[in-house]
Protein backbone atom coordinates (compact mmCIF):
# COMPACT_ATOMS: atom_id res chain seq x y z
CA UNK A 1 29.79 10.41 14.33
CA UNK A 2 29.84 12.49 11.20
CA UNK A 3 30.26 16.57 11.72
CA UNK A 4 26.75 18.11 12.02
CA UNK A 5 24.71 14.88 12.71
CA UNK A 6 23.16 16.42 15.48
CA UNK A 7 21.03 18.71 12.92
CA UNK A 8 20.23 14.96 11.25
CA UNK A 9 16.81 13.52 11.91
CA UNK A 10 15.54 10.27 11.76
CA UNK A 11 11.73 8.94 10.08
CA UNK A 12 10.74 5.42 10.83
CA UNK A 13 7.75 3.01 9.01
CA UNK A 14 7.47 -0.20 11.38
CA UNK A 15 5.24 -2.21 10.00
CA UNK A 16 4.09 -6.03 11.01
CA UNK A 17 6.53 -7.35 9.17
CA UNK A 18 9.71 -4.86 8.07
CA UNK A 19 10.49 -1.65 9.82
CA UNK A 20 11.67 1.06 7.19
CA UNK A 21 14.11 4.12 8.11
CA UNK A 22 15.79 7.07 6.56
CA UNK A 23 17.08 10.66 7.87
CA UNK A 24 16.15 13.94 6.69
CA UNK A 25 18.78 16.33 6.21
CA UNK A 26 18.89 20.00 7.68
CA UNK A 27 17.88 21.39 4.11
CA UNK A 28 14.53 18.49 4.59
CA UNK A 29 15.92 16.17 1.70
CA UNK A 30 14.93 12.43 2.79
CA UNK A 31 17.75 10.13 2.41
CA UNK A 32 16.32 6.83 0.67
CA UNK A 33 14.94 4.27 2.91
CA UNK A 34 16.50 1.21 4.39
CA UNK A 35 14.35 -1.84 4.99
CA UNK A 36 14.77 -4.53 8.01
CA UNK A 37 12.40 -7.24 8.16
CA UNK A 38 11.28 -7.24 12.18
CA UNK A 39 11.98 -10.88 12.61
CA UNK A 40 15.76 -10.77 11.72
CA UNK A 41 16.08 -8.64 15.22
CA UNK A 42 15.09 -9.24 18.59
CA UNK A 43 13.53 -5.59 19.02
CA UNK A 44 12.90 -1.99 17.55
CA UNK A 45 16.45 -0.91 19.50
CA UNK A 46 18.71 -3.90 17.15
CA UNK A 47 17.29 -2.88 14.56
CA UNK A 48 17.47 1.14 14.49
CA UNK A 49 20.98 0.58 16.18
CA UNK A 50 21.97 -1.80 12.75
CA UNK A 51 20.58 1.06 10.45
CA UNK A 52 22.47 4.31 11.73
CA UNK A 53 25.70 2.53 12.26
CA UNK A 54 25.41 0.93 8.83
CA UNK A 55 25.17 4.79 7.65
CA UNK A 56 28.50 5.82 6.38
CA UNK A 57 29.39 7.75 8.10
CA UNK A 58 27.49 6.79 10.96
CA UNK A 59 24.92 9.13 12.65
CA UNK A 60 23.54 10.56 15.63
CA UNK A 61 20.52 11.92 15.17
CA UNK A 62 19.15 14.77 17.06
CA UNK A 63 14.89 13.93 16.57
CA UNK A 64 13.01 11.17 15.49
CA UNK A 65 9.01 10.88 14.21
CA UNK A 66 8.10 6.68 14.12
CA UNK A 67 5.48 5.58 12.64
CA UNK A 68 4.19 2.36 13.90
CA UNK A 69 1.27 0.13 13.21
CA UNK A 70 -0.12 -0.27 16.53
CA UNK A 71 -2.19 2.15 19.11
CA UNK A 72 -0.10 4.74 20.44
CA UNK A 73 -1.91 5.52 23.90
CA UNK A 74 1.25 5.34 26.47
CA UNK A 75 4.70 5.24 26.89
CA UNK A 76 4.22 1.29 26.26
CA UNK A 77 3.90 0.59 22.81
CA UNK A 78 3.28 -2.91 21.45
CA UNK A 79 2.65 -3.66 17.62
CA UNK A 80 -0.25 -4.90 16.97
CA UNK A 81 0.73 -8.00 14.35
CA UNK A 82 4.15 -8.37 15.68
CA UNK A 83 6.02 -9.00 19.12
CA UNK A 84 8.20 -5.79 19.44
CA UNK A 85 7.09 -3.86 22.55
CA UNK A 86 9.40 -0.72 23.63
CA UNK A 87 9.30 2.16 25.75
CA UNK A 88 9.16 5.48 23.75
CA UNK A 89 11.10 7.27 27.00
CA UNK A 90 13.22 4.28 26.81
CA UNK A 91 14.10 4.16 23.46
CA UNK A 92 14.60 8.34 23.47
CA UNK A 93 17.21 7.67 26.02
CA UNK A 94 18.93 4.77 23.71
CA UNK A 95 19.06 7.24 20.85
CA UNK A 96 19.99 10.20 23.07
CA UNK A 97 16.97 12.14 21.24
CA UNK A 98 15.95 15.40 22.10
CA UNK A 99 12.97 15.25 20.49
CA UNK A 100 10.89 11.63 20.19
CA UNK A 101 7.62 11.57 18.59
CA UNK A 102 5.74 7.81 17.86
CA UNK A 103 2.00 7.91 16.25
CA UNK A 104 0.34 5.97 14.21
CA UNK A 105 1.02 4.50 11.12
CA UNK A 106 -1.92 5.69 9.36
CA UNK A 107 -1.24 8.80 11.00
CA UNK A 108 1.56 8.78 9.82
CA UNK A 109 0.31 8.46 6.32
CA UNK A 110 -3.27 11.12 7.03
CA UNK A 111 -0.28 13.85 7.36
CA UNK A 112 1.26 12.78 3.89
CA UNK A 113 -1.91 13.78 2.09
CA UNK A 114 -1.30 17.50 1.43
CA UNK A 115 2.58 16.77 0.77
CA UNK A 116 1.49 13.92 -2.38
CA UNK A 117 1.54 15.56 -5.68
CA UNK A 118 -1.45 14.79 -8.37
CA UNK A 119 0.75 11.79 -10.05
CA UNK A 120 1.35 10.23 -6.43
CA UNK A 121 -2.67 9.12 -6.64
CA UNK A 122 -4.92 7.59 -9.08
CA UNK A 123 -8.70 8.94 -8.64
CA UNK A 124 -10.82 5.78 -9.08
CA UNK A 125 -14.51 6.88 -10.17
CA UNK A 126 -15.88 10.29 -9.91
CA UNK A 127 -16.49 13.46 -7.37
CA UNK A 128 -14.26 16.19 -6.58
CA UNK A 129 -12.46 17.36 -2.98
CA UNK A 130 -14.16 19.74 -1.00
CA UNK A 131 -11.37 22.07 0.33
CA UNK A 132 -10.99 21.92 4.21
CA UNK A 133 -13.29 18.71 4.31
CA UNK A 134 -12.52 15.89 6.36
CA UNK A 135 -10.32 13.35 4.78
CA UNK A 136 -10.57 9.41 5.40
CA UNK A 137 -7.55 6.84 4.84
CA UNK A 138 -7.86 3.20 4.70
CA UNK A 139 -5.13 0.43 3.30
CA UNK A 140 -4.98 -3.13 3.35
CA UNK A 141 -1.78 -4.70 3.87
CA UNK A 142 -0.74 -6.97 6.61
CA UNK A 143 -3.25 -6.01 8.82
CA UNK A 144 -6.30 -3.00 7.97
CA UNK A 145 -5.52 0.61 8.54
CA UNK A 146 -7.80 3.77 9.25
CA UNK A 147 -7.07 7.14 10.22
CA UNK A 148 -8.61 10.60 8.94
CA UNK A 149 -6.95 14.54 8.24
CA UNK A 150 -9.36 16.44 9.64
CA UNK A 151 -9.81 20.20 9.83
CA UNK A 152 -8.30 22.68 12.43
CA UNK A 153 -7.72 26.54 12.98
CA UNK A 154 -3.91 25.63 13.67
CA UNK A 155 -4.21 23.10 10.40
CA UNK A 156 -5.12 20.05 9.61
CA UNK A 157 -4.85 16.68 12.56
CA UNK A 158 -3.82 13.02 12.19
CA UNK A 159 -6.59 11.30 13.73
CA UNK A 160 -5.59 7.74 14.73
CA UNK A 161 -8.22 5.18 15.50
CA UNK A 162 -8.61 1.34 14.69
CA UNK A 163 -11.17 1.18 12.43
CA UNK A 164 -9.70 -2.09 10.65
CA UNK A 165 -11.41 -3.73 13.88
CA UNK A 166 -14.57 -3.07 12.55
CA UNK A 167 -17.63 -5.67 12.43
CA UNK A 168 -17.47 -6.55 8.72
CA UNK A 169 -20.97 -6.90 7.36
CA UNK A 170 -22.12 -8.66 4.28
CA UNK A 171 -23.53 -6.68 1.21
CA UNK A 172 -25.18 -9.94 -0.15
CA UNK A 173 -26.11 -13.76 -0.50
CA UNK A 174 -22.03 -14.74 -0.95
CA UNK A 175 -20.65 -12.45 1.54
CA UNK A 176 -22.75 -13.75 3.61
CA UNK A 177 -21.72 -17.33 3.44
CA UNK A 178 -18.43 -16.37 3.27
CA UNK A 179 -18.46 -14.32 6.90
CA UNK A 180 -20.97 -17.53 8.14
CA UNK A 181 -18.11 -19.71 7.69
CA UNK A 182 -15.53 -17.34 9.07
CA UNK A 183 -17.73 -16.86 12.18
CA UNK A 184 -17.86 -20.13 13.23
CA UNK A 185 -13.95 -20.06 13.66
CA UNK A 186 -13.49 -16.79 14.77
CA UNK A 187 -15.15 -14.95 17.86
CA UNK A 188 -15.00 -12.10 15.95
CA UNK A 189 -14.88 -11.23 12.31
CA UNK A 190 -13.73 -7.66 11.90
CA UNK A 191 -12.99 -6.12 8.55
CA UNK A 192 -9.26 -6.53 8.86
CA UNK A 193 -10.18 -10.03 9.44
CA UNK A 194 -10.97 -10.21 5.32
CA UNK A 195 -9.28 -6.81 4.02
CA UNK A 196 -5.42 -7.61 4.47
CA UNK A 197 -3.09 -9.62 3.30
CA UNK A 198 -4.27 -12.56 5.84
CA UNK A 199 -7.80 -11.98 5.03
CA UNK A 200 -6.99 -12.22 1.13
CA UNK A 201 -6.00 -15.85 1.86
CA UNK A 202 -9.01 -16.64 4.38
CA UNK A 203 -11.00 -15.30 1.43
CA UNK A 204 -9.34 -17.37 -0.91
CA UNK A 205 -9.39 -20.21 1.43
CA UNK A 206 -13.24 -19.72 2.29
CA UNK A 207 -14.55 -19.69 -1.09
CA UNK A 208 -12.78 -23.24 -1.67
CA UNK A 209 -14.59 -24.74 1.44
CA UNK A 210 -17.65 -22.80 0.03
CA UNK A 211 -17.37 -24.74 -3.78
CA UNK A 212 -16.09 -27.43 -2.35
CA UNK A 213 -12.71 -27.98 -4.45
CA UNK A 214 -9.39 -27.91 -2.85
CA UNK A 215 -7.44 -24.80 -2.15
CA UNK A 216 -3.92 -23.91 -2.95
CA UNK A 217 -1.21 -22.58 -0.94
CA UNK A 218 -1.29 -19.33 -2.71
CA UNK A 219 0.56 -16.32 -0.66
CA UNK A 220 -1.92 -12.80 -0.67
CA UNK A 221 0.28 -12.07 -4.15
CA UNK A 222 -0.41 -14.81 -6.08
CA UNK A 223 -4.02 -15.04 -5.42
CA UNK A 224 -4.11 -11.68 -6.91
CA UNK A 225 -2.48 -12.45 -10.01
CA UNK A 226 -4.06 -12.87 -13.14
CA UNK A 227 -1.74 -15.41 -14.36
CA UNK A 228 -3.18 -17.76 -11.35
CA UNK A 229 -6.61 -16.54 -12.28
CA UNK A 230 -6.23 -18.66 -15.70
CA UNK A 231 -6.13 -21.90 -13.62
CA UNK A 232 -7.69 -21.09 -10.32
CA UNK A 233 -11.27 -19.12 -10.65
CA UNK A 234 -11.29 -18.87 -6.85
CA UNK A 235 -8.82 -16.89 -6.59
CA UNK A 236 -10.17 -14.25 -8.73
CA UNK A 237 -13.20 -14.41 -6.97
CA UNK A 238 -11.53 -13.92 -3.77
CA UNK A 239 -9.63 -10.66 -5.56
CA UNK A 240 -13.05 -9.50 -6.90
CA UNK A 241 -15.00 -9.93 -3.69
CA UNK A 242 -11.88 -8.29 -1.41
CA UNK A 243 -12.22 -5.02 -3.86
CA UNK A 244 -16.59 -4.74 -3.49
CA UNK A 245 -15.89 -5.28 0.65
CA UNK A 246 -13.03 -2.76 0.79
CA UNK A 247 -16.12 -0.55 -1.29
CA UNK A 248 -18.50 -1.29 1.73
CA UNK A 249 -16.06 -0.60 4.09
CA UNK A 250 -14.53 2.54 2.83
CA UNK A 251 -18.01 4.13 1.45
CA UNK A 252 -18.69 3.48 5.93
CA UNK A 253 -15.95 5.45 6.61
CA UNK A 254 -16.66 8.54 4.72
CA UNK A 255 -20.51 8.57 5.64
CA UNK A 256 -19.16 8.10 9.20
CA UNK A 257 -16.55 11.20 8.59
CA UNK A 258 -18.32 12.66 6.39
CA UNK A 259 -14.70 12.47 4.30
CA UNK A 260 -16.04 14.88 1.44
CA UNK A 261 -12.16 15.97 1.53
CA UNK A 262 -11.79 12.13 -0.40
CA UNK A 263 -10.91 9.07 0.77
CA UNK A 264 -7.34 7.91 0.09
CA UNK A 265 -6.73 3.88 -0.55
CA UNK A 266 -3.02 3.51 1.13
CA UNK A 267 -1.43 -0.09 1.42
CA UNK A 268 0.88 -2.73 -0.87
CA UNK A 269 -1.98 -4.63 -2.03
CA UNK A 270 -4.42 -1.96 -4.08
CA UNK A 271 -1.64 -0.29 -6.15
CA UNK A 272 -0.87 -3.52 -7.24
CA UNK A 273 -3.93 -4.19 -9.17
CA UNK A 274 -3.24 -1.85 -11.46
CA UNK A 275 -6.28 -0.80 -14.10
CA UNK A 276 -8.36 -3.96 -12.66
CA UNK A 277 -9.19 -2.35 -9.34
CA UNK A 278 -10.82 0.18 -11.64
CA UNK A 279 -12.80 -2.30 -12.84
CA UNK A 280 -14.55 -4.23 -9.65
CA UNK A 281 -17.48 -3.07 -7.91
CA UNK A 282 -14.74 -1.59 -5.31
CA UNK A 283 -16.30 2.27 -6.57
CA UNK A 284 -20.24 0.91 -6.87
CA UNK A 285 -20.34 -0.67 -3.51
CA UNK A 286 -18.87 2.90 -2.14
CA UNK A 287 -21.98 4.59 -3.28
CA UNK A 288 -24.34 1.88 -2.20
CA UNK A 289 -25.74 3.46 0.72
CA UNK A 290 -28.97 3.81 -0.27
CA UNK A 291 -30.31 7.33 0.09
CA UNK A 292 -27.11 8.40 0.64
CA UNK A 293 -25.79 7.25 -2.91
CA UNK A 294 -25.43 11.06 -4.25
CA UNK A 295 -23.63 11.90 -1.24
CA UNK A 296 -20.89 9.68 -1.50
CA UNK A 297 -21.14 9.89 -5.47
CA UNK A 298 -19.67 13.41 -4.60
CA UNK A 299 -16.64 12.05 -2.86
CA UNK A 300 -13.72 11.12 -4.32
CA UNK A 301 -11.84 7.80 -4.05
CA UNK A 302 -7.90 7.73 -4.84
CA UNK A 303 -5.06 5.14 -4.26
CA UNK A 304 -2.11 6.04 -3.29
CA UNK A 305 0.77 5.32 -5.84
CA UNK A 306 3.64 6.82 -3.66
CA UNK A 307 6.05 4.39 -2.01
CA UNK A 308 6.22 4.86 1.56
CA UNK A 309 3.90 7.44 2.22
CA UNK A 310 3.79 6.75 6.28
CA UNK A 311 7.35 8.30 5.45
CA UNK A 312 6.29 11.47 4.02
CA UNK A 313 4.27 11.96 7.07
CA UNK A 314 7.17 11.21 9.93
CA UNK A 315 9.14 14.04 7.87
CA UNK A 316 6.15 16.31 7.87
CA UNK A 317 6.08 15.79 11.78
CA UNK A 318 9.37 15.94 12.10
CA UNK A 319 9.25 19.29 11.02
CA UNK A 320 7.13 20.66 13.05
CA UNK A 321 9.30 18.79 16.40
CA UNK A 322 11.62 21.21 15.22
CA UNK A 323 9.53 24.10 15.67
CA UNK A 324 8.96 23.16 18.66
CA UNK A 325 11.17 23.25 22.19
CA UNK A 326 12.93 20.61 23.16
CA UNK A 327 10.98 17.57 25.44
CA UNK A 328 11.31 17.16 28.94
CA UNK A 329 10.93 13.46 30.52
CA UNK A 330 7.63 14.92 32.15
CA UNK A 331 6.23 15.53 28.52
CA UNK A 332 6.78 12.17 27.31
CA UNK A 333 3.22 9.88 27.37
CA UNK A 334 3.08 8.40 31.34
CA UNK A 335 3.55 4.59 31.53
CA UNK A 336 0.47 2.43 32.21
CA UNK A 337 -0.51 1.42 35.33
């Protein structure tokens, strides 16, 4: 181990489909990121153990912040989209941590917001923050994620929650037979179950049945792409009607917040776009809430443009683990019953 690696820390992204990790020096400078795609390695141990002895020199970390995309409610943690499971007291002991922390991904990301400078967003309509207002967050990408930044005496909190497992309701005549044919395969369809990567080609796939014409094996990123827009209207149509539902969906979640701090659009699949996400009904569905139009006409809507802004947030927390005293086994989340 490399002299001083005990001051190193380590910030993890572990997605549903690659985990991303980098350590954060003493003086807080973030080393860049190393990806690892979950299903080249049997668990979240292989795969951290592969990244800090690929380091040169290799480290030993002192802390760690992870940021996972699952529910964090015990010691048990098991991604939601993918089949790692670990034990956070298990996995401290692995790394011989003295400091563990795992949350949310999107909590991960709701503690990034006041750390992302103006170029790291894009505003996308009108309104203007309100300072110490809530904050919503909400990003398609292989699965739906929600979490909020909300206001505190001791500073702003992460709040985690699974709002991506929303009912997804229908803002009109097409959406509507769109989600009728979804529900007759699926017991439930939440909003994840169209805003994701997934849901892009169940979209995509739908709107074929719907015509009827026969649908291409497009992957999420090609159904987005204007050059397969030139021979395949359904796919834009499935882009155009993912940006107006991810409208309905977000405008929800700051009426529901009452998010007047902005609501930030996190996620691989929106920055992509580019200008044309500027141009769909994404911004006029978020203000169609009937009397409640001027309200959310108030709020703000960004994307972020950042890379890895889940990230951001670990190093944030990481920071303040090292405020803080060392963890005791006792302190660590109790295993479920």
């Amino acid at each position: 181990m490399s002299e001083g690696a005990a001051e190193v820390g380590l910030i993890g992204d572990i997605g549903a489909t690659n985990a991303r990790f980098a350590l954060v020096q003493p003086d807080g400078l973030i080393s860049t990121a190393r990806v690892y795609a979950l299903n080249d390695y049997a668990s979240l141990f292989d795969a951290l153990d592969a990244y800090l002895t690929e380091e040169s020199p290799p480290v030993r970390p002192a802390r760690a912040v992870l940021a996972v995309a699952s529910p964090v409610t015990s010691d048990e943690v098991a991604l939601t989209n993918h089949a790692w499971e670990f034990s956070i007291a298990a996995l401290r002991r692995h790394l011989r941590l003295s400091q563990l922390r795992v949350l949310n991904d999107f909590a991960a990301i709701a503690l990034a917001i006041p750390h992302l400078a103006e170029d790291d967003r894009i505003q996308i309509g009108p309104g203007a923050p309100v300072k110490s207002a809530p904050i919503g967050i909400i990003g398609p990408g292989t699965g739906l994620g929600v979490s909020a930044l909300a206001p505190a005496p001791a500073g702003a909190v992460a709040i985690a929650g699974e709002g991506g497992h929303v009912t997804m309701a229908p803002a009109n005549a097409r959406e509507s037979a769109v989600l009728d044919v979804m529900r007759a395969r699926y017991d439930h369809v939440s909003a994840e179950r169209v805003l994701s990567g997934p849901g892009l080609v169940r979209l995509y796939n739908t709107l074929c049945e719907l015509a009827p014409s026969p649908a291409a094996p497009l992957t999420p990123s090609q159904i987005t792409s204007p050059r397969v827009w030139n021979e395949d209207p359904r796919a834009k149509e499935a882009t155009t009607i993912f940006c107006a539902m991810l409208g309905t969906v977000a405008g929800n979640l700051a009426l529901t917040l009452g998010a007047r701090g902005g609501i930030y659009i996190a996620g691989g699949i929106v920055p992509a776009l580019g200008a044309f996400f500027a141009q769909t009904e994404f911004r006029s569905r978020f203000e169609d809430k009937g009397r409640m139009r001027g309200y959310l006409a108030a709020i703000p809507t960004y994307v972020i443009m950042r890379p890895l802004p889940a990230l951001i947030g670990a190093a944030a927390a990481l920071r303040e683990a090292a405020a803080a005293p060392a963890e005791r086994p006792a302190e660590l989340p109790p295993p479920q019953s």
